[in-house]
PDB file of N, CA and C in Angstrom:
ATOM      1  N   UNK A   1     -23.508 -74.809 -25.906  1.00  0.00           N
ATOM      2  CA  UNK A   1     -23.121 -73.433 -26.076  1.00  0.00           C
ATOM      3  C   UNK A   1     -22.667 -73.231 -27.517  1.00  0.00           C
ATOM      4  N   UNK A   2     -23.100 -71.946 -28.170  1.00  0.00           N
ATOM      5  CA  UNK A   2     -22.786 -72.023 -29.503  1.00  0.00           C
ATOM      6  C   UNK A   2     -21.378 -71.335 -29.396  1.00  0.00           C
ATOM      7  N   UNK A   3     -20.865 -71.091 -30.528  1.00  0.00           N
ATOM      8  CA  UNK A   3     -19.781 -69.969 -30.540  1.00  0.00           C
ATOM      9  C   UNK A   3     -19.658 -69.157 -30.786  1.00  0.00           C
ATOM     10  N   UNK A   4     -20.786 -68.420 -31.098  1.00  0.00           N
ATOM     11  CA  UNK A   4     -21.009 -66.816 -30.939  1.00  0.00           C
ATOM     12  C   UNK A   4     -20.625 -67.084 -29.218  1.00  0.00           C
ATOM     13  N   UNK A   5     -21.692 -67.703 -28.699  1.00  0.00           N
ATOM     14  CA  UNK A   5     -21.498 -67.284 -27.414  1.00  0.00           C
ATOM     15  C   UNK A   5     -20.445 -67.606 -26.194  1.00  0.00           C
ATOM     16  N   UNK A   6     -19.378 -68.622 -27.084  1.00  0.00           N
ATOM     17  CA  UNK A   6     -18.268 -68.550 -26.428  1.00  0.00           C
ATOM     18  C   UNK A   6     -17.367 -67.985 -27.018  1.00  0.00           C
ATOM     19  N   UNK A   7     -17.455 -67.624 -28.069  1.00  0.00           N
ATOM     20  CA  UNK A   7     -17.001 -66.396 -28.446  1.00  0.00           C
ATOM     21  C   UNK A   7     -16.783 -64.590 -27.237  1.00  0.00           C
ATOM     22  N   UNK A   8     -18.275 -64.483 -27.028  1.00  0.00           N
ATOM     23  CA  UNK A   8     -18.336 -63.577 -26.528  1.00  0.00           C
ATOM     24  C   UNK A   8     -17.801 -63.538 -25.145  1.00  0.00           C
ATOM     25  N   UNK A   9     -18.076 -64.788 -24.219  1.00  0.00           N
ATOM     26  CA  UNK A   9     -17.515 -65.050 -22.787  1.00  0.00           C
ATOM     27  C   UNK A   9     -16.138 -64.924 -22.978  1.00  0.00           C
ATOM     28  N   UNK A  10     -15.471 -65.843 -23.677  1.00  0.00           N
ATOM     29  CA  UNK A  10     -14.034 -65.397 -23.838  1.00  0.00           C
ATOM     30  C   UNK A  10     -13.394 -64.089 -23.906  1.00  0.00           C
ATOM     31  N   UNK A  11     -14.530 -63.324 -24.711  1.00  0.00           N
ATOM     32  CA  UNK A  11     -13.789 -61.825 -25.308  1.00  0.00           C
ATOM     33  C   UNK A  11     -14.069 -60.953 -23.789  1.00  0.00           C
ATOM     34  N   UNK A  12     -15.075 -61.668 -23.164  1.00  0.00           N
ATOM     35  CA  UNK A  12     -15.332 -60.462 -21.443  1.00  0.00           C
ATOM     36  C   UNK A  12     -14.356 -60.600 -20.552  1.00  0.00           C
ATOM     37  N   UNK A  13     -14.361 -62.081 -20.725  1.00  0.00           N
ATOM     38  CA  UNK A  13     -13.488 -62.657 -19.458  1.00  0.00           C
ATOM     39  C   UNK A  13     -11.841 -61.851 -19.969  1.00  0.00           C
ATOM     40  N   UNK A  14     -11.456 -62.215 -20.866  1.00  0.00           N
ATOM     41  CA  UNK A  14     -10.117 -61.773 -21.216  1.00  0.00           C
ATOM     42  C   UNK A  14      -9.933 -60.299 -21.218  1.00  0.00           C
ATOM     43  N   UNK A  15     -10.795 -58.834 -21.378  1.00  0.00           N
ATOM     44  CA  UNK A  15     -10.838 -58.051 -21.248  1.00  0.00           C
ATOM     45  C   UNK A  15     -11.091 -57.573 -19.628  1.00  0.00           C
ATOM     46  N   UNK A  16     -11.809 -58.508 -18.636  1.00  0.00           N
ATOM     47  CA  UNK A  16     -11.479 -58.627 -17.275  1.00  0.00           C
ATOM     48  C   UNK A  16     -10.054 -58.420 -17.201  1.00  0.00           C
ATOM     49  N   UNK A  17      -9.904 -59.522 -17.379  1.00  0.00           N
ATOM     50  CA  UNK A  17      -8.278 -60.008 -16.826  1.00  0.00           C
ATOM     51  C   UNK A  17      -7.384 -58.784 -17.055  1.00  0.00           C
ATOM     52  N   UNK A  18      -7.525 -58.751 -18.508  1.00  0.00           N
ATOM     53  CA  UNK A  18      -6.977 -57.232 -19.140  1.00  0.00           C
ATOM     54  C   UNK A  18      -6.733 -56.251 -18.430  1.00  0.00           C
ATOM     55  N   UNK A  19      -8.029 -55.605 -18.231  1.00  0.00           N
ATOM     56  CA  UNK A  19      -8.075 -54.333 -17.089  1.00  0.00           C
ATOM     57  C   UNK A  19      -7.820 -54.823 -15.972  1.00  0.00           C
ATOM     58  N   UNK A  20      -7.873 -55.990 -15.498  1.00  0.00           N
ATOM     59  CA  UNK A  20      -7.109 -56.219 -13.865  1.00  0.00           C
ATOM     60  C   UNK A  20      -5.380 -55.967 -13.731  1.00  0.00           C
ATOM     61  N   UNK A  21      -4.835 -56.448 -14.648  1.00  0.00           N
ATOM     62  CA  UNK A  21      -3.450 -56.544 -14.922  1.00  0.00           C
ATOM     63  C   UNK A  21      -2.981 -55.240 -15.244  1.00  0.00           C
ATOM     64  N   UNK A  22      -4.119 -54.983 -16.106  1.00  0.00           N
ATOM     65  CA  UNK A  22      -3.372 -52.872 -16.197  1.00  0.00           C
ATOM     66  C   UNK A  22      -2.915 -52.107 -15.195  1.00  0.00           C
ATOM     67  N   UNK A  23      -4.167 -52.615 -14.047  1.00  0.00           N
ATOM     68  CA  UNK A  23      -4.132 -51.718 -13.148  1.00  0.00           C
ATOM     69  C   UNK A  23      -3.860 -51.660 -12.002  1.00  0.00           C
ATOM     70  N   UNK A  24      -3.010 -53.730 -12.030  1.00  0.00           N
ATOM     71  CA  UNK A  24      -2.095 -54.049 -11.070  1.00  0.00           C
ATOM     72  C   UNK A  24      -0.708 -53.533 -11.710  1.00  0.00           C
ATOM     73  N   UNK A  25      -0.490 -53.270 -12.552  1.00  0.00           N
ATOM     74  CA  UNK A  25       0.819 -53.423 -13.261  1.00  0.00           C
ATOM     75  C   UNK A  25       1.273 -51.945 -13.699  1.00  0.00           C
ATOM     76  N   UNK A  26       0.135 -51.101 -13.500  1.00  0.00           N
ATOM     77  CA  UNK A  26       0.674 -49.255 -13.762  1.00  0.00           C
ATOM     78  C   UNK A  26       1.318 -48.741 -13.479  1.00  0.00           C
ATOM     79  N   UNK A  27       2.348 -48.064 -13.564  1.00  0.00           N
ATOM     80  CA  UNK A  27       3.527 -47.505 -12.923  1.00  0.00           C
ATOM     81  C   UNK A  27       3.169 -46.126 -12.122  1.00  0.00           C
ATOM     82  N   UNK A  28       1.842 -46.002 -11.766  1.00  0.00           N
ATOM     83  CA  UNK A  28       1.562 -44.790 -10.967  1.00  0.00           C
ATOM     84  C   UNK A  28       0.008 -44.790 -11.000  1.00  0.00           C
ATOM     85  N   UNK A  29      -0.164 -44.275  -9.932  1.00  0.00           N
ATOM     86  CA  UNK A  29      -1.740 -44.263  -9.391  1.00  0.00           C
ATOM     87  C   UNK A  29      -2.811 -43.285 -10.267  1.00  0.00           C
ATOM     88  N   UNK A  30      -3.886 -42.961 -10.381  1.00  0.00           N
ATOM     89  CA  UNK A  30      -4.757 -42.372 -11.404  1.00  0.00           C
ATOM     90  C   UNK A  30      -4.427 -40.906 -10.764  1.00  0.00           C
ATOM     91  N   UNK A  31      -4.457 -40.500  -9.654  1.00  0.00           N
ATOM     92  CA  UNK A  31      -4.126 -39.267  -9.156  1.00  0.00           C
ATOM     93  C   UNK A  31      -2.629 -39.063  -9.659  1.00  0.00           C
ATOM     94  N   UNK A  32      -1.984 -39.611  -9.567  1.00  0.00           N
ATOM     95  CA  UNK A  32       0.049 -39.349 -10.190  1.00  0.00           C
ATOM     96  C   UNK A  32      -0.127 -39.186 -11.352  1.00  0.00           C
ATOM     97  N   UNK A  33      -1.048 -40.179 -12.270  1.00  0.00           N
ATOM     98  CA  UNK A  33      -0.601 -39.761 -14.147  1.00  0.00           C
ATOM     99  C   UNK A  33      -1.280 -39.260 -14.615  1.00  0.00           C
ATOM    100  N   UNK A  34      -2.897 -38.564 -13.456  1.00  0.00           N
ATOM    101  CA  UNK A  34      -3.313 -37.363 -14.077  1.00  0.00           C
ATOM    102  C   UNK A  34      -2.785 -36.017 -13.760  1.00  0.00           C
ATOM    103  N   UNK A  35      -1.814 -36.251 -12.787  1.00  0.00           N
ATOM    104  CA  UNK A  35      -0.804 -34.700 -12.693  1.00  0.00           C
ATOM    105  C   UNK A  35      -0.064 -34.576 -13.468  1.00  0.00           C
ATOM    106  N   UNK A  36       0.646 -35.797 -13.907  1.00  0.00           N
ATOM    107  CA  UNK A  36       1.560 -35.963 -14.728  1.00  0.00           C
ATOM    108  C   UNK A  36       1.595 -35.414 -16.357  1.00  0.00           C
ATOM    109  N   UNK A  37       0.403 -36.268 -16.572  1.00  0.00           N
ATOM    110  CA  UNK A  37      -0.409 -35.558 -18.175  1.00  0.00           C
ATOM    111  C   UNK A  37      -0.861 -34.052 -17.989  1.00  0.00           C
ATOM    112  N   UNK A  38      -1.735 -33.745 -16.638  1.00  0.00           N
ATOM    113  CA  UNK A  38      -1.548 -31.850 -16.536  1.00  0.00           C
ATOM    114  C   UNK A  38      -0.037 -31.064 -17.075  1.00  0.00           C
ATOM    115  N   UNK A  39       0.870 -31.967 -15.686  1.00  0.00           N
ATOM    116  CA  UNK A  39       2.207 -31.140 -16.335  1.00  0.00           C
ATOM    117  C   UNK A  39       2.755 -31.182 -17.501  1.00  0.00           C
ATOM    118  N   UNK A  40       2.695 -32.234 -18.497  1.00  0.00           N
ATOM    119  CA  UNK A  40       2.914 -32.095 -19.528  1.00  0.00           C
ATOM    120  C   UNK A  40       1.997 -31.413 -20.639  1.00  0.00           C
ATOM    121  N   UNK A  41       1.075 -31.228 -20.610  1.00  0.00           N
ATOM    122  CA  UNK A  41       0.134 -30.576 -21.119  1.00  0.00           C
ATOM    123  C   UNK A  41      -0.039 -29.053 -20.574  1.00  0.00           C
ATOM    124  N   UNK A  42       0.384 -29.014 -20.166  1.00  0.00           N
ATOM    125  CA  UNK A  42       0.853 -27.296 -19.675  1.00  0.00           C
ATOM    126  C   UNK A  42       2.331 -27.095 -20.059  1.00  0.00           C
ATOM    127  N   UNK A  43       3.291 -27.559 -19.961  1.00  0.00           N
ATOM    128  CA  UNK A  43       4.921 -27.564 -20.803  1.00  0.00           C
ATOM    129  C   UNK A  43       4.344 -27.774 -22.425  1.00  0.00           C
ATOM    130  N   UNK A  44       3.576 -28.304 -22.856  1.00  0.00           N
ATOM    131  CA  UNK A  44       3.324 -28.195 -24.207  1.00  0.00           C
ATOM    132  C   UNK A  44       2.783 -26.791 -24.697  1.00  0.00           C
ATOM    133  N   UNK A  45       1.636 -26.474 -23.656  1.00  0.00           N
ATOM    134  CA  UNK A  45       1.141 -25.380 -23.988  1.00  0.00           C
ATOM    135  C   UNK A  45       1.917 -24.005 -23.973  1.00  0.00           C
ATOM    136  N   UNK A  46       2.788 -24.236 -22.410  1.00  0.00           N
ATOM    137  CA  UNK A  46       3.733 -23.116 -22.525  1.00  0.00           C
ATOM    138  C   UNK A  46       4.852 -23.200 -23.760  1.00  0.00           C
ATOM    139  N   UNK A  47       5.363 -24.012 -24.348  1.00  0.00           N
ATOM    140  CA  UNK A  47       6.054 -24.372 -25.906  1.00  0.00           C
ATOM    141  C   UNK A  47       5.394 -23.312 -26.727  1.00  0.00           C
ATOM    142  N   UNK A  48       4.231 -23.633 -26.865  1.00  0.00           N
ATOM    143  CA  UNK A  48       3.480 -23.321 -28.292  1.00  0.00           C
ATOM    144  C   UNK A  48       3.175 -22.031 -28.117  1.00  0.00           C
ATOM    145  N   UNK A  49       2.658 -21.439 -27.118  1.00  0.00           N
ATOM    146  CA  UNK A  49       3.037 -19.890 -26.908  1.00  0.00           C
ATOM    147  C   UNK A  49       4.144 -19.111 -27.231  1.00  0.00           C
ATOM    148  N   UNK A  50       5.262 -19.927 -26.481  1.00  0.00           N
ATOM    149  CA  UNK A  50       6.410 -19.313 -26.796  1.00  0.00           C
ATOM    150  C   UNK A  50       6.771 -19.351 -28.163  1.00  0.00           C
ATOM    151  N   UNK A  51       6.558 -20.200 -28.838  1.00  0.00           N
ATOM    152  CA  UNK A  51       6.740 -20.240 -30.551  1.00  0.00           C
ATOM    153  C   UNK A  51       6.065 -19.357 -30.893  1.00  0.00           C
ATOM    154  N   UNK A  52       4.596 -19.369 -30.443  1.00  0.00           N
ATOM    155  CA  UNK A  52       3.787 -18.461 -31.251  1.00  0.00           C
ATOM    156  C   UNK A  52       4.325 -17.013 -31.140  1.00  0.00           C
ATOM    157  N   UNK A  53       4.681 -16.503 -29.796  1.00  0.00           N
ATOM    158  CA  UNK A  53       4.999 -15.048 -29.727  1.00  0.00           C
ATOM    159  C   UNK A  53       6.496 -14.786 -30.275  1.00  0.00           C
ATOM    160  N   UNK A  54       7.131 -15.742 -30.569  1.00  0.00           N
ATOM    161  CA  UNK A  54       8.902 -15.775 -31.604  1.00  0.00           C
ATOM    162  C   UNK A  54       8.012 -15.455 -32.671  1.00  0.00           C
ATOM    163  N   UNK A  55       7.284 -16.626 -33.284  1.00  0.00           N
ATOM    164  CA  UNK A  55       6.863 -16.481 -34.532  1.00  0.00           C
ATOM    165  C   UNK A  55       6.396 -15.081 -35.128  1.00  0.00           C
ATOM    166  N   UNK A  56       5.410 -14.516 -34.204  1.00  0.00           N
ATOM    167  CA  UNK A  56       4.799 -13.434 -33.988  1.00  0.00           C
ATOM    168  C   UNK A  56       5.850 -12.172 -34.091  1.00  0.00           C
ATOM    169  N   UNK A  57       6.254 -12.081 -33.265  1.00  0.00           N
ATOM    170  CA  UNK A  57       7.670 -10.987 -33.538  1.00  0.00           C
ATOM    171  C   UNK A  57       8.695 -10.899 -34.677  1.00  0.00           C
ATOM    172  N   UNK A  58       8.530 -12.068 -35.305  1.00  0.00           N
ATOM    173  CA  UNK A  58       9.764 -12.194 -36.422  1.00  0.00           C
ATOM    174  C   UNK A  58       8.982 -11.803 -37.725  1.00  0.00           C
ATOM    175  N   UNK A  59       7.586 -12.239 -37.886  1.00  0.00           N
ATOM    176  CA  UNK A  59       6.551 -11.818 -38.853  1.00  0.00           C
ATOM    177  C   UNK A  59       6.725 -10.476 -38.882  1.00  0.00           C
ATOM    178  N   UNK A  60       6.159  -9.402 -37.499  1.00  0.00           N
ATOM    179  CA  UNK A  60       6.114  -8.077 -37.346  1.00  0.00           C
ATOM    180  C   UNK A  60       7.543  -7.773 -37.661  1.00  0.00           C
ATOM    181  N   UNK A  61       8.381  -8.241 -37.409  1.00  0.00           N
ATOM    182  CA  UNK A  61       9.753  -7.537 -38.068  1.00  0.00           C
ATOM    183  C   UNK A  61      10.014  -7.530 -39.630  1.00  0.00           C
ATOM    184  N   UNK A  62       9.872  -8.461 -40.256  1.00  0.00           N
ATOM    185  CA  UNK A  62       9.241  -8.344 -41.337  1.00  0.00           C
ATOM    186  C   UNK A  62       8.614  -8.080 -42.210  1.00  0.00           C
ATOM    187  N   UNK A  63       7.099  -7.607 -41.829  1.00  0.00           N
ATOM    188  CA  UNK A  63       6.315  -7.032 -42.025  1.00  0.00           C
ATOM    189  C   UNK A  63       6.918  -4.888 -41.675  1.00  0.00           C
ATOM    190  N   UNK A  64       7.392  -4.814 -41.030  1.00  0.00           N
ATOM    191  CA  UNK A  64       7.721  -3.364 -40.716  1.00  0.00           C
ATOM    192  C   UNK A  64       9.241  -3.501 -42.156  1.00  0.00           C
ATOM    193  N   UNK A  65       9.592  -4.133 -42.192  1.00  0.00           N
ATOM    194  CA  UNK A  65      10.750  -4.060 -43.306  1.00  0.00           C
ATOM    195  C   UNK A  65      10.482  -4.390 -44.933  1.00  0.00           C
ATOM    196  N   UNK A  66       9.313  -4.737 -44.910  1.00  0.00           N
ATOM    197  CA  UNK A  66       8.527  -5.011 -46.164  1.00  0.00           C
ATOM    198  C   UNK A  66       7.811  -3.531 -46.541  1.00  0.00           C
ATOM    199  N   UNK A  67       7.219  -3.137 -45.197  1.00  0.00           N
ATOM    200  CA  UNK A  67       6.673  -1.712 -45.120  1.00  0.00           C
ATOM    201  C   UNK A  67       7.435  -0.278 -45.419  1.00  0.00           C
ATOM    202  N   UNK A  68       8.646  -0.342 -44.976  1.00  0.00           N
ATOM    203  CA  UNK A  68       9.826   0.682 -44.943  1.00  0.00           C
ATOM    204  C   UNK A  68       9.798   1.444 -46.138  1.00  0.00           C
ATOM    205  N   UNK A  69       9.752   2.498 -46.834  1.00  0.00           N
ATOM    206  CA  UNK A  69      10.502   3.047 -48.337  1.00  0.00           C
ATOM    207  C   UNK A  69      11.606   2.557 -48.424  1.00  0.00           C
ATOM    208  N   UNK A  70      11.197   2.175 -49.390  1.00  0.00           N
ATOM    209  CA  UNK A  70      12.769   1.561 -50.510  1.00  0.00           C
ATOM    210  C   UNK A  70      13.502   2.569 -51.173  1.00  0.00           C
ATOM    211  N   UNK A  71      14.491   2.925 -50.493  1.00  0.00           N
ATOM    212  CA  UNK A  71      15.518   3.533 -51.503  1.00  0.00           C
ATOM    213  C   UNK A  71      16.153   2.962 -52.944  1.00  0.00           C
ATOM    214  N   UNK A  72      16.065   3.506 -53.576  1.00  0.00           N
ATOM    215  CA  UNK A  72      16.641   3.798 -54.933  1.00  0.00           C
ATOM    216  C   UNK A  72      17.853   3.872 -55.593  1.00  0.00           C
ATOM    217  N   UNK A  73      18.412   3.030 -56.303  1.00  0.00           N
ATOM    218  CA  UNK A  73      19.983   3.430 -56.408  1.00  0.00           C
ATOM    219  C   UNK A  73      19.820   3.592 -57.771  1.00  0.00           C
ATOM    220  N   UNK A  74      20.399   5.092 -58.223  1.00  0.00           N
ATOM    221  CA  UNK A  74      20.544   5.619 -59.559  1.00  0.00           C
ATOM    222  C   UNK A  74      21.479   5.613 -59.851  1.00  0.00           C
ATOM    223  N   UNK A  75      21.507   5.620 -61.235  1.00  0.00           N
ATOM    224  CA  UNK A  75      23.454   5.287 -61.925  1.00  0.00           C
ATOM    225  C   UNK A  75      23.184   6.780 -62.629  1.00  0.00           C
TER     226      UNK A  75
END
């Protein structure tokens, strides 16, 4: 056997093992940490909305006070 090619058996076998152990050893089933990543990925999304429409409102307030006539103070 050369060592490319025990090279390569090693690198399968150990990437076996790998993914066996992951997926004895996960702290929750593929159905649990794909709800899990939904709910967090929806709390992110609801975040960034809510920033966006603060952001959004504080611009337009701004923007209407940038807009306003400027009074004048004469000496």
């Amino acid at each position: 056997m050369n060592t490319a090619t025990r090279f390569l058996t090693g690198f399968l076998l150990g990437s076996l093992i790998g993914a066996t152990a992951a997926l004895l050893f996960a702290p929750a089933s593929g159905d649990d940490l794909r709800h899990q990543i939904q709910g967090q990925v929806e709390r992110v999304r609801n975040e960034v909305r809510q920033a966006s429409a603060d952001r959004r409102a504080e611009l337009e307030r701004e923007l209407a006070h940038l807009r306003a006539p400027q009074r004048t103070i004469q000496i």
